[in-house]
Protein backbone atom coordinates (compact mmCIF):
# COMPACT_ATOMS: atom_id res chain seq x y z
CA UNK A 1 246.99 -42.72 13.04
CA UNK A 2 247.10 -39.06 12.63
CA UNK A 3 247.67 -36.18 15.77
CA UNK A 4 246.20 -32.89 15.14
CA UNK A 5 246.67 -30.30 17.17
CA UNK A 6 243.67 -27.41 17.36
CA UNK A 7 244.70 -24.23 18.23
CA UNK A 8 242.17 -20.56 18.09
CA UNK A 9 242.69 -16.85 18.93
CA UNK A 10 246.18 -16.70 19.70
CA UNK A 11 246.23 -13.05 18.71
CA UNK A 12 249.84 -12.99 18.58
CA UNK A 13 251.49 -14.47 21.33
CA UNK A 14 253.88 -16.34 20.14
CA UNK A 15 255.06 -17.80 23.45
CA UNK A 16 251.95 -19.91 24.32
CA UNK A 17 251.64 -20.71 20.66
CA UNK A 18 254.73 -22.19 20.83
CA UNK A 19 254.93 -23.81 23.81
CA UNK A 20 250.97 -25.74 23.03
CA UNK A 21 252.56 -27.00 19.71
CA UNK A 22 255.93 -27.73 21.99
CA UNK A 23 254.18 -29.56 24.52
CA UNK A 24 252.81 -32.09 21.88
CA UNK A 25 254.75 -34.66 19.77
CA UNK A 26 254.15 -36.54 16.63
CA UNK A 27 251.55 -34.23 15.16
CA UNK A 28 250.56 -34.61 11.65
CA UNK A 29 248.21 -32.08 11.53
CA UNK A 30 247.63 -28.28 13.02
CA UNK A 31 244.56 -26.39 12.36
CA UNK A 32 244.35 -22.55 13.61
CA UNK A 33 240.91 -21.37 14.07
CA UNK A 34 240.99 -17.49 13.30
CA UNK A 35 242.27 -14.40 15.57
CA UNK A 36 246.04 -13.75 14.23
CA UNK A 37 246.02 -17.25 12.12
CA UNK A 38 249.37 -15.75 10.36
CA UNK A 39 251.31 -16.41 13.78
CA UNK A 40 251.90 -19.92 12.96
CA UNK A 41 253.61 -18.10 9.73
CA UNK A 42 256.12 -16.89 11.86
CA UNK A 43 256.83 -20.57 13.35
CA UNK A 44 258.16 -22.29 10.06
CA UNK A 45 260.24 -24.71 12.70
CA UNK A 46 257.33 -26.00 14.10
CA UNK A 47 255.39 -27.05 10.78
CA UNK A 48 257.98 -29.36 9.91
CA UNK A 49 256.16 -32.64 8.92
CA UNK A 50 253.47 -30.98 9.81
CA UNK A 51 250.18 -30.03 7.16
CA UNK A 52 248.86 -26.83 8.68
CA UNK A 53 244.96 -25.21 7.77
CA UNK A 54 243.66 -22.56 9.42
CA UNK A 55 240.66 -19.97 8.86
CA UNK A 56 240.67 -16.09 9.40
CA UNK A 57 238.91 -14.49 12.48
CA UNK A 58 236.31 -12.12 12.24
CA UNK A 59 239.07 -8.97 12.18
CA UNK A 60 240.90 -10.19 9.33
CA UNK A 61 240.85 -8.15 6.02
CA UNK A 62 240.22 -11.11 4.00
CA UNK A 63 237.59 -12.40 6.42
CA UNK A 64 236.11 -8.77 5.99
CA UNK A 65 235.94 -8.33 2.68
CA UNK A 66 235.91 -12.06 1.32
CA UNK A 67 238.77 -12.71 -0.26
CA UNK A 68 239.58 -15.83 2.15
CA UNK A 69 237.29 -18.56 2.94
CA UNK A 70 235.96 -18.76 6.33
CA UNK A 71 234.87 -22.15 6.06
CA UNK A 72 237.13 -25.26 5.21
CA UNK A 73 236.30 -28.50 4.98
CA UNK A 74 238.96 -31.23 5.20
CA UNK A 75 238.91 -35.15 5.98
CA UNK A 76 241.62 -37.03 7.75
CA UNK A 77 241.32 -40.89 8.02
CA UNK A 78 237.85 -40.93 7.28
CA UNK A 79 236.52 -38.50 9.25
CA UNK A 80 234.82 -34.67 8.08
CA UNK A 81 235.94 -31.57 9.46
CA UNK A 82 234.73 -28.25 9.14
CA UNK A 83 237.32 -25.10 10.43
CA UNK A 84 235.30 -22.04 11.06
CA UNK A 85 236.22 -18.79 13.27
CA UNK A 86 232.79 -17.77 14.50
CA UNK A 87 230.17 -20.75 14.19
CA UNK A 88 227.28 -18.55 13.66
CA UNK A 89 228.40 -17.90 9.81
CA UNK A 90 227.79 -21.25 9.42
CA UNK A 91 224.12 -21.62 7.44
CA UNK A 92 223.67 -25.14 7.25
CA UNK A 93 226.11 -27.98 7.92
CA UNK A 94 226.21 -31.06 5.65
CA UNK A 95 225.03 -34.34 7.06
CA UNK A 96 228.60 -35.81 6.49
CA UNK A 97 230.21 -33.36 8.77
CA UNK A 98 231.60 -35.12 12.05
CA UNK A 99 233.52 -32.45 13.90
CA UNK A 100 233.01 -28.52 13.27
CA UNK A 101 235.86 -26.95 14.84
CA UNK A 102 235.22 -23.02 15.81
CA UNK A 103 237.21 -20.46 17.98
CA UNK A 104 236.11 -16.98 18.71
CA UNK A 105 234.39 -17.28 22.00
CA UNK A 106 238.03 -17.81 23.82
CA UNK A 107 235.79 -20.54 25.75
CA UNK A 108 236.71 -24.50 25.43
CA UNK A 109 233.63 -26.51 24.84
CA UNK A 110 232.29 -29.91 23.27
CA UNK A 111 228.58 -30.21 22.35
CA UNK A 112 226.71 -32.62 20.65
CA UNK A 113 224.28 -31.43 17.74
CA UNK A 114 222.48 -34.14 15.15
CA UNK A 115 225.25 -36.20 15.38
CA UNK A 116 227.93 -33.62 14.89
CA UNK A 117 230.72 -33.19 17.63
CA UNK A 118 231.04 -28.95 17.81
CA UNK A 119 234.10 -28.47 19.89
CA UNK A 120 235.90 -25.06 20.73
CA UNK A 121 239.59 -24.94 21.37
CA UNK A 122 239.80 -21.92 23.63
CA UNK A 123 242.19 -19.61 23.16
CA UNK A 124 245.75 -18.74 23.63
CA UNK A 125 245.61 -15.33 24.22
CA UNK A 126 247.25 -14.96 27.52
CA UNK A 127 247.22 -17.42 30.08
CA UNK A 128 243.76 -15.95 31.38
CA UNK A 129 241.33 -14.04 29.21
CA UNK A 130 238.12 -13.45 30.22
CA UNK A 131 238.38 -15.19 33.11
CA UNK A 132 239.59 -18.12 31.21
CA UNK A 133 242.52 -20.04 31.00
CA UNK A 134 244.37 -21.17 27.96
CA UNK A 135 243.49 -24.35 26.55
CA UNK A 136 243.80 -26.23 22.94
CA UNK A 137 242.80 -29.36 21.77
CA UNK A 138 244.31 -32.66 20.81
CA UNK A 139 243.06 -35.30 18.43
CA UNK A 140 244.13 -38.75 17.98
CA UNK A 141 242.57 -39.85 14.97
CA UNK A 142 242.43 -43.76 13.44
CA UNK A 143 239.59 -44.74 11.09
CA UNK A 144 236.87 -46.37 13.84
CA UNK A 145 237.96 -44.07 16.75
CA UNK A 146 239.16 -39.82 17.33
CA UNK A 147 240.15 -39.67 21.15
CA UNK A 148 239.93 -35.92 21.85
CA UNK A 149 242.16 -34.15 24.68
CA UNK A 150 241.06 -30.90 25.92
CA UNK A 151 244.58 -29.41 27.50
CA UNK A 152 245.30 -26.14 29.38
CA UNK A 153 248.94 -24.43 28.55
CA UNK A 154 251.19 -26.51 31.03
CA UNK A 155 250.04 -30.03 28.62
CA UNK A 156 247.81 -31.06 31.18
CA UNK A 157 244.98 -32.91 30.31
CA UNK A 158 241.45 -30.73 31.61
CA UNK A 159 239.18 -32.84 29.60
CA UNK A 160 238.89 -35.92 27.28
CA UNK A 161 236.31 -37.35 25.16
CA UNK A 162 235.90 -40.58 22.59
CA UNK A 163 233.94 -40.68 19.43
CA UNK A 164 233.76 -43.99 17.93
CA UNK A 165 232.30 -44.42 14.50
């Protein structure tokens, strides 16, 4: 079983970075969606044990000019993953895809497209941005079944969802 813990657009506050990847224990896995993906940099105590991918956002110099992906791909237990900041740079999405993970909007959503599970994080901004509160994501991830946990900042669970393969 692996825990991943999705986090996008914390544009550099460290204190509800902290305190999402706090609130959860036994992650394996964080993946940082764009907008100030360097603060987990400045966290080494909380990637201990911990594999950490992230993207750039849309303001980054190497998003800008190219010199960092803005796509990954990754697979964990099975399953396909594509990180991206902003979804619309994404062209066309591989059939084998199961989850493409985007930021940017500083909105949480899950949608359903073709098969593919397109969920947004939110953002950790403040604890309101546009209106919106601070949220992340949580996956629990085994090979026939990812339960997904959509949390606001306090841990609390705001929304939950099961894919089954």
């Amino acid at each position: 079983m692996e825990k991943l813990l999705i986090l996008s657009d914390t544009h550099r506050n460290q204190k509800l970075l902290r305190q999402a990847v706090t609130n959860e224990s036994g992650l394996t896995h964080i993946f940082h969606l764009g907008d100030n993906y360097e603060d987990m940099d400045e966290n080494p105590d909380l990637l201990e044990n911990k594999k950490l991918n992230k993207v750039p956002g849309i303001f980054h110099a190497g998003y800008i000019d190219g010199s960092i992906p803005a796509i990954q791909e990754i697979s964990l237990t099975g399953w396909n993953f594509l990180l991206v900041h902003n979804v619309n740079d994404l062209k066309k999405i591989s059939t084998h895809i199961d989850f493409v993970l985007f930021g940017h909007t500083h909105n949480w959503s899950y949608d359903i497209k073709n098969k593919i599970h397109f969920l947004n994080p939110g953002h950790l901004k403040s604890k309101k941005d546009r209106k919106r509160k601070a949220t992340y994501i949580v996956m629990d991830i085994s090979d026939k079944v990812v339960q997904i946990y959509f949390k606001g900042i306090n841990g609390k669970v705001i929304n939950s969802e099961i894919v089954e393969k």
